[in-house]
N, C-alpha and C. Protein backbone atom coordinates (compact mmCIF):
# COMPACT_ATOMS: atom_id res chain seq x y z
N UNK A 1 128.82 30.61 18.79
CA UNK A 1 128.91 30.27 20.19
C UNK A 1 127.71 29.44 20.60
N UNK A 2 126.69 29.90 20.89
CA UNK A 2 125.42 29.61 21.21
C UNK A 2 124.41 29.51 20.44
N UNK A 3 123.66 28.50 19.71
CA UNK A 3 122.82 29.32 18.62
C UNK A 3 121.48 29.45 19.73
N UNK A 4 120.23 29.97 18.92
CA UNK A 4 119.03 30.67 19.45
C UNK A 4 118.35 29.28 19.00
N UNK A 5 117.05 29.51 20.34
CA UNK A 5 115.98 28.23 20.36
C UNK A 5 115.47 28.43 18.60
N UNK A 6 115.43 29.79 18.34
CA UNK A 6 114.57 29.89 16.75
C UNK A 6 115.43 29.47 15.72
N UNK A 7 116.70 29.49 16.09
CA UNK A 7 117.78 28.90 14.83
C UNK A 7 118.73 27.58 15.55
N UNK A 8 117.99 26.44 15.33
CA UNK A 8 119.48 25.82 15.89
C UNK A 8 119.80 25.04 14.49
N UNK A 9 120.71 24.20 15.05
CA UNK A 9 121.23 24.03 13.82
C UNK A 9 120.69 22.49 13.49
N UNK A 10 120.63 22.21 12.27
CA UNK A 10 120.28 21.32 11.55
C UNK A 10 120.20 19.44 11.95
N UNK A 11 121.23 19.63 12.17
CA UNK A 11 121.34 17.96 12.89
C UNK A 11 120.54 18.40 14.70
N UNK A 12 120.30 19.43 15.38
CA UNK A 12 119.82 19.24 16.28
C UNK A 12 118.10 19.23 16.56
N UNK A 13 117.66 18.91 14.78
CA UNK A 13 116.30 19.27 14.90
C UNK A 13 115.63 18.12 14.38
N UNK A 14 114.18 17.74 14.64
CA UNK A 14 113.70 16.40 14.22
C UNK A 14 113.08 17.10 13.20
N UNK A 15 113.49 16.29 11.95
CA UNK A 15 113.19 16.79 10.68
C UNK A 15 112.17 16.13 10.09
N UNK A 16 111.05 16.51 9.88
CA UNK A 16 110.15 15.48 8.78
C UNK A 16 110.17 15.74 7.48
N UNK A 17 110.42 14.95 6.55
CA UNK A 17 110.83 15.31 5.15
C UNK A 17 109.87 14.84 4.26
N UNK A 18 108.55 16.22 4.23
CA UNK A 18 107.12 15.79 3.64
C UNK A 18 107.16 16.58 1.92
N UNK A 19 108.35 17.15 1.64
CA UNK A 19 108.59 16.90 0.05
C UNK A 19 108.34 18.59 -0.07
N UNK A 20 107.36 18.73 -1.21
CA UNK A 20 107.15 19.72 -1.70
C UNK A 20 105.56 19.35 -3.12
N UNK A 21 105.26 20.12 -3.42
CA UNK A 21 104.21 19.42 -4.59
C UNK A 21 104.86 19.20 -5.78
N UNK A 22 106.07 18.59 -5.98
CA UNK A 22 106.64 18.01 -6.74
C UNK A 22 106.84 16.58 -6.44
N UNK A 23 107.21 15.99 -5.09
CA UNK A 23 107.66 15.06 -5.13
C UNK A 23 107.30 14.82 -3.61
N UNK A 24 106.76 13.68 -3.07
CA UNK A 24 106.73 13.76 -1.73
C UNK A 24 108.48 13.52 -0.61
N UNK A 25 109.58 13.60 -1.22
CA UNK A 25 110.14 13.41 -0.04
C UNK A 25 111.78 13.86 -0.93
N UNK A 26 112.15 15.33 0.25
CA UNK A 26 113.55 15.84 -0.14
C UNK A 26 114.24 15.11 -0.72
N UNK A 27 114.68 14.06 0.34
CA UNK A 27 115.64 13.19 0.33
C UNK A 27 116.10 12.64 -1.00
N UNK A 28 114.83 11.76 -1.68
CA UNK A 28 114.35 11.06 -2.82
C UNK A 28 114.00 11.97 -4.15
N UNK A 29 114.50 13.13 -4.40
CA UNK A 29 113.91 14.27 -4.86
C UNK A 29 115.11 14.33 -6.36
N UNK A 30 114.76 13.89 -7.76
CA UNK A 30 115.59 14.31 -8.78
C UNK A 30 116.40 15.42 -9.30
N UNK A 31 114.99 16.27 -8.65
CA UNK A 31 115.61 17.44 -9.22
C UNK A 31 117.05 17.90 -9.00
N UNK A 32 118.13 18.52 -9.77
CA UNK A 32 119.09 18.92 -9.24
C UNK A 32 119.51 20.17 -8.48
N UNK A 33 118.21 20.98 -8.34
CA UNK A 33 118.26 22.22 -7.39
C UNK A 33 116.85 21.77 -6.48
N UNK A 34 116.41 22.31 -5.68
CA UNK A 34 115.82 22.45 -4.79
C UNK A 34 114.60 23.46 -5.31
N UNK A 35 113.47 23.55 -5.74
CA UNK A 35 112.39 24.04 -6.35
C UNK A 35 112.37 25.37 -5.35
N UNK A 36 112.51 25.54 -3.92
CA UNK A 36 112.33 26.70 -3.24
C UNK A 36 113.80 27.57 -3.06
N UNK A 37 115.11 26.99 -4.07
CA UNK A 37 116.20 27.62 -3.89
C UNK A 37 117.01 28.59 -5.36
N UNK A 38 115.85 28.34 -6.28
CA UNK A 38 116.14 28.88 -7.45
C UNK A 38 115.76 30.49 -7.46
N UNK A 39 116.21 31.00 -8.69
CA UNK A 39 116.07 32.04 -8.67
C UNK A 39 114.43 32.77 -8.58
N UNK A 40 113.68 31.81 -9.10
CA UNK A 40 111.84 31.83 -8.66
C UNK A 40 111.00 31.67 -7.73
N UNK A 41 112.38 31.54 -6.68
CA UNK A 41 111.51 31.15 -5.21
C UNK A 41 110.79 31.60 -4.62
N UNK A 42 111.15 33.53 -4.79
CA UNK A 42 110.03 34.10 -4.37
C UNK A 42 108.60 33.96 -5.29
N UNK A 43 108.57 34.16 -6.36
CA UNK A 43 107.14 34.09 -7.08
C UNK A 43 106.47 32.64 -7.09
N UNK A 44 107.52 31.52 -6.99
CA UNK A 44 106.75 30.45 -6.09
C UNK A 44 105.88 30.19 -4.72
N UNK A 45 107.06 30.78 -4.11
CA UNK A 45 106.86 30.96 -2.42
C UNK A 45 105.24 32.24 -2.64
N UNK A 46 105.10 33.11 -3.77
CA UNK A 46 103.70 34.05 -3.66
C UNK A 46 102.89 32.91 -3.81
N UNK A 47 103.43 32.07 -4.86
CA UNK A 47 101.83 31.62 -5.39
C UNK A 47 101.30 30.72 -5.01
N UNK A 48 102.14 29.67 -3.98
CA UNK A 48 101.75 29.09 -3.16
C UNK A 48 100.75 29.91 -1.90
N UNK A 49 101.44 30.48 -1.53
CA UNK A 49 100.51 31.84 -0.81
C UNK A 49 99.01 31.74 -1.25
N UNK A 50 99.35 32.62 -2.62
CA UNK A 50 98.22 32.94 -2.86
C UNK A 50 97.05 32.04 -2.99
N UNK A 51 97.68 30.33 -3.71
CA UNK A 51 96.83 29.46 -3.32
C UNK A 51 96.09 29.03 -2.10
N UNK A 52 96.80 29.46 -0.87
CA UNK A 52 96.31 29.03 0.27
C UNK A 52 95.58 30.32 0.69
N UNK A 53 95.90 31.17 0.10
CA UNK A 53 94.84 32.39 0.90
C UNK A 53 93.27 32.23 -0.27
N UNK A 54 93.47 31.82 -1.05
CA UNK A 54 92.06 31.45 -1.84
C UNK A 54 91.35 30.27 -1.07
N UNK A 55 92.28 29.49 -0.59
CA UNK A 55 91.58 28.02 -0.17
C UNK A 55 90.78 28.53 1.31
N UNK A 56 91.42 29.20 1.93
CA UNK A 56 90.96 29.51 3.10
C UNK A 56 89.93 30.59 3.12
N UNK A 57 90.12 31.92 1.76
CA UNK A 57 89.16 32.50 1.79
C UNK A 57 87.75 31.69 1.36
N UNK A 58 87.72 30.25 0.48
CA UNK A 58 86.87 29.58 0.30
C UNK A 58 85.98 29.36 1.34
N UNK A 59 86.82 28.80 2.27
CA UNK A 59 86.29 28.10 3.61
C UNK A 59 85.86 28.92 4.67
N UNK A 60 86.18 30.54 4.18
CA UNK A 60 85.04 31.22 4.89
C UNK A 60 85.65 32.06 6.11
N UNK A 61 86.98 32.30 5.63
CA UNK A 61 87.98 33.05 6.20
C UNK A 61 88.21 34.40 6.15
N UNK A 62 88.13 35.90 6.45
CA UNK A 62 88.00 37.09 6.53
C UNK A 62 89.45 37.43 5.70
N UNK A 63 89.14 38.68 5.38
CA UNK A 63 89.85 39.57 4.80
C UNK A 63 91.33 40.29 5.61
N UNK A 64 90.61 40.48 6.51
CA UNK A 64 91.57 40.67 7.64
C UNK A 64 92.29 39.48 8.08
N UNK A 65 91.39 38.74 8.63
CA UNK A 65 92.45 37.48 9.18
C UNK A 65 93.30 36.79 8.28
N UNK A 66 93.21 37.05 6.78
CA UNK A 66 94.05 36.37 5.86
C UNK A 66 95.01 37.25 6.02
N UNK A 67 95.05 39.01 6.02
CA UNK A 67 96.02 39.62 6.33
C UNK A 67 96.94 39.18 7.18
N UNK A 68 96.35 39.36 8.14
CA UNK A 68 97.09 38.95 9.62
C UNK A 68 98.40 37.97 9.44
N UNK A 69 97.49 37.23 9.09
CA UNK A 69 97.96 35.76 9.25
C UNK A 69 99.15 35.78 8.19
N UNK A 70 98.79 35.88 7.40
CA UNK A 70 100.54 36.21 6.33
C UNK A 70 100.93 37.40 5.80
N UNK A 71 100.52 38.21 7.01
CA UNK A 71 101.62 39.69 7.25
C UNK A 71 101.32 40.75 6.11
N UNK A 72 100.50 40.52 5.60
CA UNK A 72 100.41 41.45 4.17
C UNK A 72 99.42 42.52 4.41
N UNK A 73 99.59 43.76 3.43
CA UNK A 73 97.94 44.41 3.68
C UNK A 73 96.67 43.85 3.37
N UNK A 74 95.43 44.38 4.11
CA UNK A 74 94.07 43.71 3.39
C UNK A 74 93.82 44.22 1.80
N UNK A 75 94.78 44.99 1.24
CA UNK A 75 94.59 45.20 -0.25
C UNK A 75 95.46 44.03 -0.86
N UNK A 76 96.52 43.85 0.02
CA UNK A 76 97.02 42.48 -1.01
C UNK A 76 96.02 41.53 -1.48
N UNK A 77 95.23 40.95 0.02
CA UNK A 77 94.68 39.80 0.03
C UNK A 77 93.47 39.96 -0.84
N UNK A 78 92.94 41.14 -1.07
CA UNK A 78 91.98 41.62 -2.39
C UNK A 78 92.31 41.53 -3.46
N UNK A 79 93.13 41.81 -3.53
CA UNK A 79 93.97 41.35 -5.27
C UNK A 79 93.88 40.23 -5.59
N UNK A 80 94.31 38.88 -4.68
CA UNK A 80 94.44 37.78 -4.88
C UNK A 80 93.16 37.15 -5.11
N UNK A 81 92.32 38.01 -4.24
CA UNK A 81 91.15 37.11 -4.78
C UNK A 81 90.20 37.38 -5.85
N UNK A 82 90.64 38.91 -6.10
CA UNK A 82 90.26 39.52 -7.20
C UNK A 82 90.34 38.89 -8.89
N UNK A 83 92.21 38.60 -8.23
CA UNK A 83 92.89 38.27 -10.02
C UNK A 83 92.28 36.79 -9.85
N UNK A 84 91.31 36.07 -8.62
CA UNK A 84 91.52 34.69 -9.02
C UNK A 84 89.83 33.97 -9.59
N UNK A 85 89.04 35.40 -9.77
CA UNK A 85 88.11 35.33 -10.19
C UNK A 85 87.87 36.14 -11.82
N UNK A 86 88.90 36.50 -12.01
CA UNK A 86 88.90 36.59 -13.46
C UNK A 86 88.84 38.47 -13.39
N UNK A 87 88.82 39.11 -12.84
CA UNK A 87 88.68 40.60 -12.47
C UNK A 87 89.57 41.08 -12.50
N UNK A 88 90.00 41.93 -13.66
CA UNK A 88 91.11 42.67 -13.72
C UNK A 88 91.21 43.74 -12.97
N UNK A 89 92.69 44.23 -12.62
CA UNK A 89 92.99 44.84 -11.55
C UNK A 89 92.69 46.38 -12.19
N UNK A 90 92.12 47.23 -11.62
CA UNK A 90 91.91 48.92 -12.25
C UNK A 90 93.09 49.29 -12.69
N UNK A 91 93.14 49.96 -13.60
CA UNK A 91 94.39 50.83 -14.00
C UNK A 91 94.91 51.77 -13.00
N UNK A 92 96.19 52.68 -13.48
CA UNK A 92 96.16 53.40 -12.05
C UNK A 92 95.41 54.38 -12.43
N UNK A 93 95.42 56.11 -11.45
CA UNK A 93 95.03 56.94 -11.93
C UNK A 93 95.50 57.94 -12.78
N UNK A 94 97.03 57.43 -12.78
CA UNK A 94 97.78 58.69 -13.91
C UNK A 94 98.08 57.67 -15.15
N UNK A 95 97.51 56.88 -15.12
CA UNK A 95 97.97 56.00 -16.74
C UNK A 95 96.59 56.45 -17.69
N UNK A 96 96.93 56.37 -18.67
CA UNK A 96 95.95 56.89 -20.04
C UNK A 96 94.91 55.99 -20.02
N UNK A 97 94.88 54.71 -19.54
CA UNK A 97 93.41 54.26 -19.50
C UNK A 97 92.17 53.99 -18.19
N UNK A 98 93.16 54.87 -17.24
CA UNK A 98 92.38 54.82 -15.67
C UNK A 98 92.03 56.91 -16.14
């Protein structure tokens, strides 16, 4: 009937088509699937994440506010920056080597 200001539909929206880090532009794009529509999209869609929560924790960005900002706990955002300094993650406490 009506769609919502947060969903309208496709032809009613000004689209800029700035690619992906494969290729700068959808449109012009070889691939025959869509890099964010495969079955890896989510562990793409993390690690892009996680790249940008390193870049920003670089630049001097809090623990919390990285939370915030992409909805996760502040233990996620520890991990990420944990595993991205070479620091393996603790075992748990009921496994044989924690």
């Amino acid at each position: 009937m009506f769609e919502t200001l947060e969903d309208p539909l496709p032809e009613h929206v000004r689209y800029r088509d700035e690619g992906c880090g494969l290729f700068p532009s959808c449109l012009s794009c070889p691939l025959p699937q869509c890099r964010y529509d495969g079955p890896q999209r989510r562990q793409m869609a993390k690690e892009l994440r996680n790249e940008e929560v390193l870049r920003l924790h670089g630049e001097g960005s809090t623990i919390r506010e990285l939370a915030e900002r992409y909805a996760v706990s502040a233990r996620t955002i520890y991990r990420i920056v944990r595993r991205s300094d070479g620091t393996p993650d603790p075992a748990p406490a009921d496994s044989p080597d924690g």
